[in-house]
PDB file of N, CA and C in Angstrom:
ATOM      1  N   UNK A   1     -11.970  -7.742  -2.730  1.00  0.00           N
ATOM      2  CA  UNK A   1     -12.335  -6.405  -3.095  1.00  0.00           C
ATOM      3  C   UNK A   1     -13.520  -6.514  -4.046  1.00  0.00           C
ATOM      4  N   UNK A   2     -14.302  -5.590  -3.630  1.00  0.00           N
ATOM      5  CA  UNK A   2     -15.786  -5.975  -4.595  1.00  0.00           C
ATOM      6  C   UNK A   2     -15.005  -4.948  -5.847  1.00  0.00           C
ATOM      7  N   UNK A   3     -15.569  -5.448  -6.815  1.00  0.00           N
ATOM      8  CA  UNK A   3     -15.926  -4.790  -8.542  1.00  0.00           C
ATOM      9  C   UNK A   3     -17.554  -4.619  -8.886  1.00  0.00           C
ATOM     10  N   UNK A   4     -18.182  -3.529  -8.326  1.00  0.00           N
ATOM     11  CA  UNK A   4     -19.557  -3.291  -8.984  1.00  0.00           C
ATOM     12  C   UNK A   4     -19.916  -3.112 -10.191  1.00  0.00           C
ATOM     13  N   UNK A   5     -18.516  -3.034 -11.299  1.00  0.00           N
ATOM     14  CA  UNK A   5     -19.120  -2.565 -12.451  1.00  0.00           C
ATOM     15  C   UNK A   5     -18.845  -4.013 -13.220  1.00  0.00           C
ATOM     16  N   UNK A   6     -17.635  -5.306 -12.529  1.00  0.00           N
ATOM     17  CA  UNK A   6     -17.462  -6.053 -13.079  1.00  0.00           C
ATOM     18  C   UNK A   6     -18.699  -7.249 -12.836  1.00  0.00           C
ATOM     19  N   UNK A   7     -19.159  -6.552 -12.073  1.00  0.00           N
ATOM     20  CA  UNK A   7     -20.101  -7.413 -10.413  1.00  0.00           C
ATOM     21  C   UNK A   7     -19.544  -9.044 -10.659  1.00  0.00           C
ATOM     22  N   UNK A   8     -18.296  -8.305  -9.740  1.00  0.00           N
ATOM     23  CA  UNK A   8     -17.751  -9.879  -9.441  1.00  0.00           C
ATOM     24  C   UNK A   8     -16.759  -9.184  -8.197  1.00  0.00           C
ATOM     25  N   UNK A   9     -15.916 -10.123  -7.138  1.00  0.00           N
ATOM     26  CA  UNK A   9     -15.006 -10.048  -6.269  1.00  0.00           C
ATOM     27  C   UNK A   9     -13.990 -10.558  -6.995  1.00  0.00           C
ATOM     28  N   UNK A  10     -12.719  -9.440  -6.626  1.00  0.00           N
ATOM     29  CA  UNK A  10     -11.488  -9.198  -7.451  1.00  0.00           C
ATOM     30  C   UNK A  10     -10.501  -9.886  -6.024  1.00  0.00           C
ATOM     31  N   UNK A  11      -9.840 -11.145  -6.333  1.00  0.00           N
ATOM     32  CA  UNK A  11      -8.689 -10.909  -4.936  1.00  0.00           C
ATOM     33  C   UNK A  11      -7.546 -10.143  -4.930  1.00  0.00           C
ATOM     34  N   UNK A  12      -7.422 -10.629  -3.265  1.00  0.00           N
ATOM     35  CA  UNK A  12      -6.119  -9.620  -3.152  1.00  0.00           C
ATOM     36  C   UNK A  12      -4.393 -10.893  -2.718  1.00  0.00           C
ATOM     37  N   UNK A  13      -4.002 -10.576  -3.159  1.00  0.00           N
ATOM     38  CA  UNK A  13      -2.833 -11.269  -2.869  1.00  0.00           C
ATOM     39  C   UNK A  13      -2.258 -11.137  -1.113  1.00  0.00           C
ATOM     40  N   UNK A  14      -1.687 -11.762  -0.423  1.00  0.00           N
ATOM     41  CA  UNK A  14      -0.949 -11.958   1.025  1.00  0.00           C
ATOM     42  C   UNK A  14      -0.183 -10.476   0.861  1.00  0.00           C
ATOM     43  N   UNK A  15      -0.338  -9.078   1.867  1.00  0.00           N
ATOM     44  CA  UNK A  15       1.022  -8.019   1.573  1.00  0.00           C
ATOM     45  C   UNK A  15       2.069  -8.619   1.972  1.00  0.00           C
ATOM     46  N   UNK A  16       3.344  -7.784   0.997  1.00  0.00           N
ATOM     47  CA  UNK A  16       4.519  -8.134   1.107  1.00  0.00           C
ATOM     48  C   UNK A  16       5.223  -7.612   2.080  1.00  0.00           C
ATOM     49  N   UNK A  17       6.264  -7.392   2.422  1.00  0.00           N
ATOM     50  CA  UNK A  17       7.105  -6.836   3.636  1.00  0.00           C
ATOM     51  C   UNK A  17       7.083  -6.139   4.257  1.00  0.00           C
ATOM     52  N   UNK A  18       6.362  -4.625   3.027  1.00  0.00           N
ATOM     53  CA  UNK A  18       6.510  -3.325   3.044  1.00  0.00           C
ATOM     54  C   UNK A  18       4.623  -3.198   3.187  1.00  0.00           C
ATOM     55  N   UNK A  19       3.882  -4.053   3.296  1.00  0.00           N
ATOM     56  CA  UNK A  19       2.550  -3.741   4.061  1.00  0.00           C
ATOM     57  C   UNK A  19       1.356  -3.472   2.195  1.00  0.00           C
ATOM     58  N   UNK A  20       2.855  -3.914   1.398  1.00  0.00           N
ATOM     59  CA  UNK A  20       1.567  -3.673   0.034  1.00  0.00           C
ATOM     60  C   UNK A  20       0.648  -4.885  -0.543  1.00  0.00           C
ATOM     61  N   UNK A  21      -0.591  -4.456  -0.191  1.00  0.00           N
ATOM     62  CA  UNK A  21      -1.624  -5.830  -0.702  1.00  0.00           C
ATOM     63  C   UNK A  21      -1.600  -5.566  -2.529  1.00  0.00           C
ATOM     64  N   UNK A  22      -1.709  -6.210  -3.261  1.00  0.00           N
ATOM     65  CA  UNK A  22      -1.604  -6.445  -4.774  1.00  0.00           C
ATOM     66  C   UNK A  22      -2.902  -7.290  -5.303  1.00  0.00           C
ATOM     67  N   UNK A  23      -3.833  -7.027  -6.136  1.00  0.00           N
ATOM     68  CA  UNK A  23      -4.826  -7.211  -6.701  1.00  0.00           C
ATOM     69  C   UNK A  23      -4.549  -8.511  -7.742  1.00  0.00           C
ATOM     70  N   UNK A  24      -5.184  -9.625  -7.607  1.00  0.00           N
ATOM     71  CA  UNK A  24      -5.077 -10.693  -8.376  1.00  0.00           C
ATOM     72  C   UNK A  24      -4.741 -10.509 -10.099  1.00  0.00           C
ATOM     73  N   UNK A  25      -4.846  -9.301 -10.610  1.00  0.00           N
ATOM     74  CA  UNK A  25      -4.336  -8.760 -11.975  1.00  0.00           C
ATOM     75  C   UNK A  25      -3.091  -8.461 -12.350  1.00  0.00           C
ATOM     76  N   UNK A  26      -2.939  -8.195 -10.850  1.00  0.00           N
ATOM     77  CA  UNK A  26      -1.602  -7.159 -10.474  1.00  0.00           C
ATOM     78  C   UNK A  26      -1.555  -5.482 -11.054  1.00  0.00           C
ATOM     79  N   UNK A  27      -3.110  -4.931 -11.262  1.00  0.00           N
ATOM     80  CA  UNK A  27      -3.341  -3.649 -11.611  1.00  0.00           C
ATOM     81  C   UNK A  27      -3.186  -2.374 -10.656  1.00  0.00           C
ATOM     82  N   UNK A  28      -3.886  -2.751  -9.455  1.00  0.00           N
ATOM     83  CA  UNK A  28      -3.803  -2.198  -8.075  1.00  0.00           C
ATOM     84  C   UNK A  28      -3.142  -2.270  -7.354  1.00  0.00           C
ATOM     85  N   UNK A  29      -2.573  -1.643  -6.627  1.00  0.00           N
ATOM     86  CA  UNK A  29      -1.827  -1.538  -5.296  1.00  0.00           C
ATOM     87  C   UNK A  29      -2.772  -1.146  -4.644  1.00  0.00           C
ATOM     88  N   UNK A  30      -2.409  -1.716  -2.996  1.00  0.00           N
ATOM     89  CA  UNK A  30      -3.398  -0.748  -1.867  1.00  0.00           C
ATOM     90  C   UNK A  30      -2.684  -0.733  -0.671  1.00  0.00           C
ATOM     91  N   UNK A  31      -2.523   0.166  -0.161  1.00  0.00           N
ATOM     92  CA  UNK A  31      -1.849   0.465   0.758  1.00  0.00           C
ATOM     93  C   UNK A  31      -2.418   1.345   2.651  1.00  0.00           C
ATOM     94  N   UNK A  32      -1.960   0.863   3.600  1.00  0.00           N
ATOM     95  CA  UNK A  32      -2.664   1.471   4.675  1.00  0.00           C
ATOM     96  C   UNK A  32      -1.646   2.375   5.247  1.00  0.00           C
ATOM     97  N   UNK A  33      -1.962   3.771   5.910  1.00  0.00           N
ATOM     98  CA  UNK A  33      -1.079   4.771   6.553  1.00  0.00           C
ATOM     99  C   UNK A  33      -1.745   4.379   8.171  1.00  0.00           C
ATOM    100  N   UNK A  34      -0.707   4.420   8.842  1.00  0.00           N
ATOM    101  CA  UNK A  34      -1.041   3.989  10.331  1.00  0.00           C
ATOM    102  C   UNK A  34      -1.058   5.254  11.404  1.00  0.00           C
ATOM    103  N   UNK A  35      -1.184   5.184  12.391  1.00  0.00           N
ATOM    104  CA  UNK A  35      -1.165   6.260  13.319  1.00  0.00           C
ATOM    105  C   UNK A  35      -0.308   5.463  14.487  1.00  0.00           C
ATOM    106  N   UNK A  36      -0.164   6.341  15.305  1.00  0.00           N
ATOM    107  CA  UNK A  36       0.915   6.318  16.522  1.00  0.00           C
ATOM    108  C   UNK A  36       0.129   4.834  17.437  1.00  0.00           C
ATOM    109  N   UNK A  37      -1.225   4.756  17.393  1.00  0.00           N
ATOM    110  CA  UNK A  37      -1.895   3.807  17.992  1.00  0.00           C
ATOM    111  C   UNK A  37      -2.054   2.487  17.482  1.00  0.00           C
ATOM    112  N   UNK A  38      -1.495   2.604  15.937  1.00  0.00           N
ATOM    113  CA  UNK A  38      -1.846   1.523  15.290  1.00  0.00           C
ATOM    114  C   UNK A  38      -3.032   1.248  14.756  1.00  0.00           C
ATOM    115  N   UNK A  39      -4.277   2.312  14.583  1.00  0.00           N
ATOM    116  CA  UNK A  39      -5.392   2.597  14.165  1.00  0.00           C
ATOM    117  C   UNK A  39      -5.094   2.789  12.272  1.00  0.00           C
ATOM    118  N   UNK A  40      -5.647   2.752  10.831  1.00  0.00           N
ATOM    119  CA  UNK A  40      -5.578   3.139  10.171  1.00  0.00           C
ATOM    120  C   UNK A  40      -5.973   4.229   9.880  1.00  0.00           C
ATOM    121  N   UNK A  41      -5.483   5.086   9.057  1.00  0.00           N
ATOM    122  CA  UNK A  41      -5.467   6.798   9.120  1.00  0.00           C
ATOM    123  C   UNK A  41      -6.435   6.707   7.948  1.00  0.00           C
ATOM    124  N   UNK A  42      -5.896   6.293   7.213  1.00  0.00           N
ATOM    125  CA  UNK A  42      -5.953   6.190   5.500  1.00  0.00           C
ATOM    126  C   UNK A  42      -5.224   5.476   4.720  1.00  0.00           C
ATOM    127  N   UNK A  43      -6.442   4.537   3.544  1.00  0.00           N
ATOM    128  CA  UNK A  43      -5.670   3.664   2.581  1.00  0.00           C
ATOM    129  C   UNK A  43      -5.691   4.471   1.348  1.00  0.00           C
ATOM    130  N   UNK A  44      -4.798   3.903   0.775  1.00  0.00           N
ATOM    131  CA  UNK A  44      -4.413   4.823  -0.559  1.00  0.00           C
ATOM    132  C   UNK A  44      -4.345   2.913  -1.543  1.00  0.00           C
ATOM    133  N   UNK A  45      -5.217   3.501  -2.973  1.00  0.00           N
ATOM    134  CA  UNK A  45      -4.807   2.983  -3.829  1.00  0.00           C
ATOM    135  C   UNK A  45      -4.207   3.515  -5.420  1.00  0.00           C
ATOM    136  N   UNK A  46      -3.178   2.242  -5.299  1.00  0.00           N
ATOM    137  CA  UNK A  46      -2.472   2.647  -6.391  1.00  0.00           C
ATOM    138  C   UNK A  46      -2.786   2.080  -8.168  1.00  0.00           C
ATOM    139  N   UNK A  47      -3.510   2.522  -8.885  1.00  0.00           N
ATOM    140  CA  UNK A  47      -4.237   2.143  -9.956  1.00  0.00           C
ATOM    141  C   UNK A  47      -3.435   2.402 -11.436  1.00  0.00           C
ATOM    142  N   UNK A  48      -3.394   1.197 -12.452  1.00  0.00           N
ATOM    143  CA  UNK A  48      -2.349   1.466 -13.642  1.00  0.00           C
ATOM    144  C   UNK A  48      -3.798   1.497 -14.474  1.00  0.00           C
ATOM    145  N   UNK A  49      -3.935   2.449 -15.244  1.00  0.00           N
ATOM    146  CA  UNK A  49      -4.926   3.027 -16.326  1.00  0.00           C
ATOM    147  C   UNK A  49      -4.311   3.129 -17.346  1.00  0.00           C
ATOM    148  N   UNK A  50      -4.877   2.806 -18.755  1.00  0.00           N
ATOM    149  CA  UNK A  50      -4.496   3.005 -19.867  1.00  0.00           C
ATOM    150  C   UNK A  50      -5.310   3.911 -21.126  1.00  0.00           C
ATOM    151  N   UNK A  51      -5.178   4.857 -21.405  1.00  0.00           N
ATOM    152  CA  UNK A  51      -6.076   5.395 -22.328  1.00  0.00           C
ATOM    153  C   UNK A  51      -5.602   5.351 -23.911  1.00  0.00           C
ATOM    154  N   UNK A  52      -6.472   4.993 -24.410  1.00  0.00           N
ATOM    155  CA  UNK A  52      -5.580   5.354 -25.952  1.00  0.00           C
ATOM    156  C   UNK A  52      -6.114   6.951 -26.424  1.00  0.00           C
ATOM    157  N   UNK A  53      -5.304   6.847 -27.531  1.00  0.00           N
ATOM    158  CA  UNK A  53      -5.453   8.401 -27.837  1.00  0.00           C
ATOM    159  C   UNK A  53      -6.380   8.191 -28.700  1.00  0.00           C
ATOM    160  N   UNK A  54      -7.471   8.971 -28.864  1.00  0.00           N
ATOM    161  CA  UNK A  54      -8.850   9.120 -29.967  1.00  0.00           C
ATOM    162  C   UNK A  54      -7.820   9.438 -31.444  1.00  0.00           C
ATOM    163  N   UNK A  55      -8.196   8.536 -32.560  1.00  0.00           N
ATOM    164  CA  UNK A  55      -7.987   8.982 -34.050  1.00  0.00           C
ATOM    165  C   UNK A  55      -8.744  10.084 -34.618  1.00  0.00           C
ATOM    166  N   UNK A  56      -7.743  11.258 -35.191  1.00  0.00           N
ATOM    167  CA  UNK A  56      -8.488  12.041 -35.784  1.00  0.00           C
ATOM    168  C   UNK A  56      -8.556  11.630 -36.858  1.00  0.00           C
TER     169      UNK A  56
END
């Protein structure tokens, strides 16, 4: 998976049972929705973000 802002390639781990590929951080999930043909519809990723809260 490219990273343009890290400009570096991020891997992806082998998916597990259930078809989920996992990002060498283990931050991402990515996932594919299939169709009746076996074509991909749409991937969905799943992203863990952290924000802190600004000090007033």
């Amino acid at each position: 998976m490219d990273d343009p802002l890290g400009k570096r390639t991020v891997g992806l781990e082998a998916p597990d049972e259930e078809g989920r590929w996992l990002d060498e951080f283990n931050k991402n999930t990515i996932f594919f929705d299939w169709d009746e043909q076996g074509n991909v519809k749409s991937m969905i990723i799943d992203s863990i973000d952290k924000f802190r809260r600004a000090e007033s």
